[in-house]
N, C-alpha and C. Protein backbone atom coordinates (compact mmCIF):
# COMPACT_ATOMS: atom_id res chain seq x y z
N UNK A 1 0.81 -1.21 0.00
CA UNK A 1 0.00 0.00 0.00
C UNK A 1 0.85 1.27 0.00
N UNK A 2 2.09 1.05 0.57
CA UNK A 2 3.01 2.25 0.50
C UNK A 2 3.87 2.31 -1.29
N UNK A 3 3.91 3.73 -1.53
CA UNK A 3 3.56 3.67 -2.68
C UNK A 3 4.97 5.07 -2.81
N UNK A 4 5.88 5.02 -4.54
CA UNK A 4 6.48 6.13 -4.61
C UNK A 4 6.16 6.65 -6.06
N UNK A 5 5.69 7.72 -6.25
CA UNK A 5 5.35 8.53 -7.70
C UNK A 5 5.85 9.41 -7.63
N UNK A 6 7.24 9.27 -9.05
CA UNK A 6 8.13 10.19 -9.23
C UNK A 6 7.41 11.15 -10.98
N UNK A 7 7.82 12.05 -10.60
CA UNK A 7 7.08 12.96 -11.53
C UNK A 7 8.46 14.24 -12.30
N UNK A 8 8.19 14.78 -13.06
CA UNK A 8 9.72 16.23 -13.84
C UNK A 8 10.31 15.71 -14.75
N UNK A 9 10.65 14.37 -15.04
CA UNK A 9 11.28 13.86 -16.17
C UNK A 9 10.69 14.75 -17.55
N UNK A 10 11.48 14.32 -18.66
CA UNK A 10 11.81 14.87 -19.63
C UNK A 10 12.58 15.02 -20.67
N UNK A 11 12.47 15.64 -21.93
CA UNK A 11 13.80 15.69 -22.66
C UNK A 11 13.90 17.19 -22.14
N UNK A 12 15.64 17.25 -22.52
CA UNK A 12 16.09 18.60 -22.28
C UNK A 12 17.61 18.97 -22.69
N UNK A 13 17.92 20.01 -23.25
CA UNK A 13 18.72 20.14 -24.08
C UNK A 13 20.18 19.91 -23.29
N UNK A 14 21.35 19.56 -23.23
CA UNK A 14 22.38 19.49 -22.49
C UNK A 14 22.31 21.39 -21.87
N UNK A 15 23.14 21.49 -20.69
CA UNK A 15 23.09 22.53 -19.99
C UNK A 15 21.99 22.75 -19.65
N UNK A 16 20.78 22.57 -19.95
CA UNK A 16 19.33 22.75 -19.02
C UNK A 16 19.22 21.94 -17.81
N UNK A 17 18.51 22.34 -17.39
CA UNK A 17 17.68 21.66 -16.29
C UNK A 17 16.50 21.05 -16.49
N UNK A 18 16.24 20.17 -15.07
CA UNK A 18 15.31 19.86 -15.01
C UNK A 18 15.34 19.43 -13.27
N UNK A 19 13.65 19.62 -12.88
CA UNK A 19 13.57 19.11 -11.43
C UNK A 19 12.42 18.01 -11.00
N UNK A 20 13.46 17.24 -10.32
CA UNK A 20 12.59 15.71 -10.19
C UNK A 20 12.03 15.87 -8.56
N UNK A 21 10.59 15.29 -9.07
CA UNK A 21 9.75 15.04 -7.68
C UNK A 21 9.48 13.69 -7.01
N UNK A 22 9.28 13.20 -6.01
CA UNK A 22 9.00 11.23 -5.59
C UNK A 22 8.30 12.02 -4.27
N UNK A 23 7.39 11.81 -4.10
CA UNK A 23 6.46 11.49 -3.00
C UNK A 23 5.55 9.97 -2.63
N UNK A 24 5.58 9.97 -1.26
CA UNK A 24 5.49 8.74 -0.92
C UNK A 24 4.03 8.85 -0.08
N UNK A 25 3.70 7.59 -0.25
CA UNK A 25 2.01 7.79 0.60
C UNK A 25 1.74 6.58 0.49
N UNK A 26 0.33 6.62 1.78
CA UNK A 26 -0.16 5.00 2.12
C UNK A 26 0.39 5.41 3.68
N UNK A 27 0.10 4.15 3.84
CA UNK A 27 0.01 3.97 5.30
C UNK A 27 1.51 4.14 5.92
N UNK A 28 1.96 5.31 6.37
CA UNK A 28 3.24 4.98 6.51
C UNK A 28 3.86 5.77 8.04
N UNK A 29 4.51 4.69 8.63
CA UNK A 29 4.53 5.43 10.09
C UNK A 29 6.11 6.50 10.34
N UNK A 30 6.68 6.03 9.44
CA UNK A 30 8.04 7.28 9.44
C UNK A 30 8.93 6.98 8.15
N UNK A 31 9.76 7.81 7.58
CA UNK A 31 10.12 7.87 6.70
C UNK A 31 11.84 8.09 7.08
N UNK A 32 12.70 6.97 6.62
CA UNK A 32 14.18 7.86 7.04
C UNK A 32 15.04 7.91 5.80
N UNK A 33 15.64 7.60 5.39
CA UNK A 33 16.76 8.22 3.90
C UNK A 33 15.49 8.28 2.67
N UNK A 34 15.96 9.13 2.46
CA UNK A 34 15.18 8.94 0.88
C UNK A 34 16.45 9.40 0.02
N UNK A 35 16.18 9.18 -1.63
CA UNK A 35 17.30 8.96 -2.48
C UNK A 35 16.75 8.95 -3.72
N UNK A 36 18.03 9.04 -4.56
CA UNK A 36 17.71 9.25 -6.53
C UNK A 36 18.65 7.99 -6.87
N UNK A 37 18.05 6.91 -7.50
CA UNK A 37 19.09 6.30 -8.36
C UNK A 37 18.84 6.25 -9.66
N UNK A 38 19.55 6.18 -10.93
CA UNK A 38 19.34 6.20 -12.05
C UNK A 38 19.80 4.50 -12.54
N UNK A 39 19.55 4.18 -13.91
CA UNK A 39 20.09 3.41 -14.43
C UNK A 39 20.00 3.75 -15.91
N UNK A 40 21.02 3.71 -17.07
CA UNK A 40 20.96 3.65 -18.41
C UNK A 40 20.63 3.00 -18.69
N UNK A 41 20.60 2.44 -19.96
CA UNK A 41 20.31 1.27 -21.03
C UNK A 41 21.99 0.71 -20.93
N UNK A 42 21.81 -0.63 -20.41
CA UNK A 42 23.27 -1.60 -20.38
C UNK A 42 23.95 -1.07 -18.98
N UNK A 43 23.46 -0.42 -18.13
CA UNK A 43 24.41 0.22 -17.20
C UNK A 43 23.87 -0.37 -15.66
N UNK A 44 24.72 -0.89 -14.85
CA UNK A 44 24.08 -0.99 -13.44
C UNK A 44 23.35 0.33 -12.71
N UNK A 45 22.45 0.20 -12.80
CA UNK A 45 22.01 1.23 -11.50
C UNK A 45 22.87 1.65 -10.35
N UNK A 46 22.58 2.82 -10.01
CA UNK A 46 23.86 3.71 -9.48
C UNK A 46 22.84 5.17 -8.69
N UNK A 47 23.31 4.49 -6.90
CA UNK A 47 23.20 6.20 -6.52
C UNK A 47 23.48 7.48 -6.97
N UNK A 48 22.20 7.88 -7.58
CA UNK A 48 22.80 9.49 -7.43
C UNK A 48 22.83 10.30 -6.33
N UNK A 49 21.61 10.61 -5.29
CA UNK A 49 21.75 11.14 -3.90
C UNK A 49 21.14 10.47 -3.23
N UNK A 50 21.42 10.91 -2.04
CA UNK A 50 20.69 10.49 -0.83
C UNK A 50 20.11 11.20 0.52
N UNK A 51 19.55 11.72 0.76
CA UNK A 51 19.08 12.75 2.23
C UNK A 51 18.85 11.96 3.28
N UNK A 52 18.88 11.96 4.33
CA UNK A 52 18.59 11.55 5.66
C UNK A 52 17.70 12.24 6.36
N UNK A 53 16.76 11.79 7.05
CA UNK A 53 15.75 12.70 7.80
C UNK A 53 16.21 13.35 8.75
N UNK A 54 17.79 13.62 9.04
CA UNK A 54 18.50 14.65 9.45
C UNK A 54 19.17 15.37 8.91
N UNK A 55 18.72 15.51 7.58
CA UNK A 55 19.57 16.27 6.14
C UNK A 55 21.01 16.01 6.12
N UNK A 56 21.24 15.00 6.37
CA UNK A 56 22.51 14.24 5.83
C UNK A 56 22.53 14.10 4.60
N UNK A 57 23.46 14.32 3.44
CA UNK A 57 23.66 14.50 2.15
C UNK A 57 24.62 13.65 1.43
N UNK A 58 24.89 12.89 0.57
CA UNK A 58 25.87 12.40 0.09
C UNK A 58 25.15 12.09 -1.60
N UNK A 59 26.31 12.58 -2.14
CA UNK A 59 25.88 12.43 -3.60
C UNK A 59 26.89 12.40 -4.07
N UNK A 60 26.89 11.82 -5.84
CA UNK A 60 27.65 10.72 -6.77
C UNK A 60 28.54 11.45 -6.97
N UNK A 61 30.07 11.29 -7.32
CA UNK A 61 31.42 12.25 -7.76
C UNK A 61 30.59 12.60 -8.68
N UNK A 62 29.72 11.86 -9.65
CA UNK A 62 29.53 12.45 -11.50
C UNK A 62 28.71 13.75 -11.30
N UNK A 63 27.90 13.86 -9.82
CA UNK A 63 26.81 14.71 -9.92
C UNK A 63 27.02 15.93 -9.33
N UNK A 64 28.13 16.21 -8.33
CA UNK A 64 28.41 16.92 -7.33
C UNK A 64 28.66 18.40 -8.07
N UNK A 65 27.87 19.39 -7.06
CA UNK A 65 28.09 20.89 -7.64
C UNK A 65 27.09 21.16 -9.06
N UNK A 66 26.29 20.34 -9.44
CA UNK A 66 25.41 19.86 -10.41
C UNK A 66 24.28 19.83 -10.26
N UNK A 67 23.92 18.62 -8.65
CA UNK A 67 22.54 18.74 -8.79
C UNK A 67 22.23 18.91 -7.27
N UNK A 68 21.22 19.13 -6.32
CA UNK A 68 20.63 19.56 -5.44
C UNK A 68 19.74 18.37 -5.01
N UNK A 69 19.83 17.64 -3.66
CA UNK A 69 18.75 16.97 -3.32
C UNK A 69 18.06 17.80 -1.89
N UNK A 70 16.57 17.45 -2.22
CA UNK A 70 16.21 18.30 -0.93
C UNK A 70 14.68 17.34 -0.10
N UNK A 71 14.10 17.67 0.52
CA UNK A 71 12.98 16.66 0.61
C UNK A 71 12.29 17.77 1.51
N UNK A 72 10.90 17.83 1.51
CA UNK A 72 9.77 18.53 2.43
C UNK A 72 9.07 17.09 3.15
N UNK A 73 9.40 16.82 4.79
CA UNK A 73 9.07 16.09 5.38
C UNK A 73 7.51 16.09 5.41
N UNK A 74 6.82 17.51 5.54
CA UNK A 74 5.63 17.49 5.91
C UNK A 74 4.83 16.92 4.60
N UNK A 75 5.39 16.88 3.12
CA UNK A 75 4.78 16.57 2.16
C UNK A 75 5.27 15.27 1.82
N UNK A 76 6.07 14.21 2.88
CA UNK A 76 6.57 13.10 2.43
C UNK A 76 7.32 13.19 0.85
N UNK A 77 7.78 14.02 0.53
CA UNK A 77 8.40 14.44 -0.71
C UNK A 77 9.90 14.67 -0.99
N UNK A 78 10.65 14.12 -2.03
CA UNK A 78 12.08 14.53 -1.96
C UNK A 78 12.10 15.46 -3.57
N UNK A 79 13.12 15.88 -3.88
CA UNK A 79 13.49 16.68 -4.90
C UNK A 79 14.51 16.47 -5.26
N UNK A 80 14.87 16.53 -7.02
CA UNK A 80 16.35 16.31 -7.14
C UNK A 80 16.48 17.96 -8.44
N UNK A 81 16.81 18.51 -7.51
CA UNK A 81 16.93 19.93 -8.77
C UNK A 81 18.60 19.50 -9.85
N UNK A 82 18.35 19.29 -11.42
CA UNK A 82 19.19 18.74 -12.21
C UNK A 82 19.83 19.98 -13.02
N UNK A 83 21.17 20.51 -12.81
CA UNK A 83 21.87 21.61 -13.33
C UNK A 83 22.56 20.91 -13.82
N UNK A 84 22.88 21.58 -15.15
CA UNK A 84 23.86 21.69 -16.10
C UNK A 84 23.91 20.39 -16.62
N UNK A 85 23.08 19.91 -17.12
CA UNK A 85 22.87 18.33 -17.90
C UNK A 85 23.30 18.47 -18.91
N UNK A 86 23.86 17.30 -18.65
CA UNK A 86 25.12 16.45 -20.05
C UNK A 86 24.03 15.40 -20.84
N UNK A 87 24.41 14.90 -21.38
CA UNK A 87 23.73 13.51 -22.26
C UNK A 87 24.76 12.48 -21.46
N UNK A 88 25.51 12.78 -20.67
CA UNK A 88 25.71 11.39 -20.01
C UNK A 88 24.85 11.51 -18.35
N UNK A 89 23.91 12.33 -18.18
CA UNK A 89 22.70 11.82 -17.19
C UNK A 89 21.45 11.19 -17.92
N UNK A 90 21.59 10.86 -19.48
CA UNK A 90 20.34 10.77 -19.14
C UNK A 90 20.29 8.80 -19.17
N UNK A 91 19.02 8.73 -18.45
CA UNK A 91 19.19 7.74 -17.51
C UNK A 91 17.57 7.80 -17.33
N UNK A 92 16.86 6.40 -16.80
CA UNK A 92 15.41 6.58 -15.72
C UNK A 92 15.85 6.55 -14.25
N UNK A 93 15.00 7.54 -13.84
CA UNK A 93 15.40 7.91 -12.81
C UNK A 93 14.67 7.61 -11.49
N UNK A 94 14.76 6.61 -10.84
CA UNK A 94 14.30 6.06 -9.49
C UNK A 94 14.22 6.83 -7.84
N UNK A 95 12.89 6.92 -7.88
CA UNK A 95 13.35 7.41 -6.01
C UNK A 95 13.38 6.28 -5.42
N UNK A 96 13.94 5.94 -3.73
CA UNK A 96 14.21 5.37 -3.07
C UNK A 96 13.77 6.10 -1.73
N UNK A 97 12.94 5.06 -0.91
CA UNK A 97 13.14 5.50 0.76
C UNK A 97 12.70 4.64 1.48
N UNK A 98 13.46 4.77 2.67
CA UNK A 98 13.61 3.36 3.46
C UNK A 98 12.80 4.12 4.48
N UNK A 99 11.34 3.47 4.56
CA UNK A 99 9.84 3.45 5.10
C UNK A 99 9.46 2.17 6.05
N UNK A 100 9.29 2.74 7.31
CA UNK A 100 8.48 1.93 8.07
C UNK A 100 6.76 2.05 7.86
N UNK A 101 6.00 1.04 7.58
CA UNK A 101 4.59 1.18 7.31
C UNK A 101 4.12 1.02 9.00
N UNK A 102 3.12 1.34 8.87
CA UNK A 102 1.69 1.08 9.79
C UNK A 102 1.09 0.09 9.68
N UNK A 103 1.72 -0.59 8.59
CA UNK A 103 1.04 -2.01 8.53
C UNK A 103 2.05 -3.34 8.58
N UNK A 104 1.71 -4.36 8.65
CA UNK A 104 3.32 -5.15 8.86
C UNK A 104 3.95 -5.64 7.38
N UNK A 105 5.12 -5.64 8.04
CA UNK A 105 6.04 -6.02 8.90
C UNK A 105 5.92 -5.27 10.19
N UNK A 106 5.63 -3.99 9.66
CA UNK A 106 5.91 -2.89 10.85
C UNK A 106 7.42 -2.66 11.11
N UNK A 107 8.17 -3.03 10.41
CA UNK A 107 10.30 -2.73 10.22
C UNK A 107 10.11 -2.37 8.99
N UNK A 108 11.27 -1.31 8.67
CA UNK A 108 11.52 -0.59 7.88
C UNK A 108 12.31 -1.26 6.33
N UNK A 109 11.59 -1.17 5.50
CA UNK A 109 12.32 -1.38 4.50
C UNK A 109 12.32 -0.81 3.23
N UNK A 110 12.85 -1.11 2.23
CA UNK A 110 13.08 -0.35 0.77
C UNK A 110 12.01 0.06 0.23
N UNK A 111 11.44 1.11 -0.24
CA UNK A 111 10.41 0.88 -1.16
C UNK A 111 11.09 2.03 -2.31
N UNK A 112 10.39 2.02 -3.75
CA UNK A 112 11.20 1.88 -4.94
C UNK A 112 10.34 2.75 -5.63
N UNK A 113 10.32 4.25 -6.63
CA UNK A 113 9.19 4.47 -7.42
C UNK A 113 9.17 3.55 -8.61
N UNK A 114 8.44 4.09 -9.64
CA UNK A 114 8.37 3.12 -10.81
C UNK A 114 9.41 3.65 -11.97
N UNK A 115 10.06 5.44 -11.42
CA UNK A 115 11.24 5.49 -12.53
C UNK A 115 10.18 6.65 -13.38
N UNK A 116 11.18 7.72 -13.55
CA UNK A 116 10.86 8.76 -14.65
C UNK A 116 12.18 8.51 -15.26
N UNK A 117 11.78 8.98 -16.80
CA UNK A 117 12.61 9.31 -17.67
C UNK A 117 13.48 10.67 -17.89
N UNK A 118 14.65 10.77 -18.02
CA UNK A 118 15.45 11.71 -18.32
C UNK A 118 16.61 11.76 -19.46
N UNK A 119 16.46 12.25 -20.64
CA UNK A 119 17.06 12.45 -21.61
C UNK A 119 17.49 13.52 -22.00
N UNK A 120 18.69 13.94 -22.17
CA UNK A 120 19.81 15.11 -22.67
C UNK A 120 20.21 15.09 -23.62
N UNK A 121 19.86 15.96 -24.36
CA UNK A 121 20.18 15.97 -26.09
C UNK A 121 21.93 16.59 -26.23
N UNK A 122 22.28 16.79 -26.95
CA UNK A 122 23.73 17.38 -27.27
C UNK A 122 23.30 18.62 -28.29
């Protein structure tokens, strides 16, 4: 029932931007890291950021000074603001957050969105 819908994907010209949304909902009794992973076509999936529900930050060497992760607790929501895009981000792009439900297990574990698209032209 706990659920992640990521939304901002897009095409967009290299050096543009773009800003990615994942909000989470359903029955859910606390929320602690949330995160961006991408994967290409042929490529392992790969952290891009990560926040902590103490705004702990860690993000990818490729992305750093680039892109912005942020999250609004009260809207169960994270953000990934995307500067200065190359055609080597583009990638689908996954949220991540490690969610305890209200329902069982009742322990905290992974839950996954379904992935927006992001493509950078040259």
């Amino acid at each position: 029932q706990v659920q992640l819908v990521e939304s901002g994907g897009g095409l967009v010209q290299a050096g543009g931007s773009l800003r990615l949304s994942c909000t989470a909902s359903g029955n859910i009794y606390s929320i602690n890291d949330m995160g961006w992973y991408r994967q290409a076509p042929g490529k392992q999936r790969e952290l891009v950021a990560v926040i902590t529900n103490g705004w702990l930050i860690n993000y990818a060497d490729s992305v750093k000074g680039r892109f912005t992760i942020s999250r609004d607790n009260a809207e169960n929501t994270v953000y990934l603001q995307m500067n200065s895009l190359t055609p080597e981000d583009t990638a689908v792009y996954y949220c991540n957050a490690r969610i305890t439900p209200r329902t069982v297990p009742y322990r905290v574990g992974d839950y996954w969105g379904q992935g927006t698209q992001v493509t950078v032209s040259s």
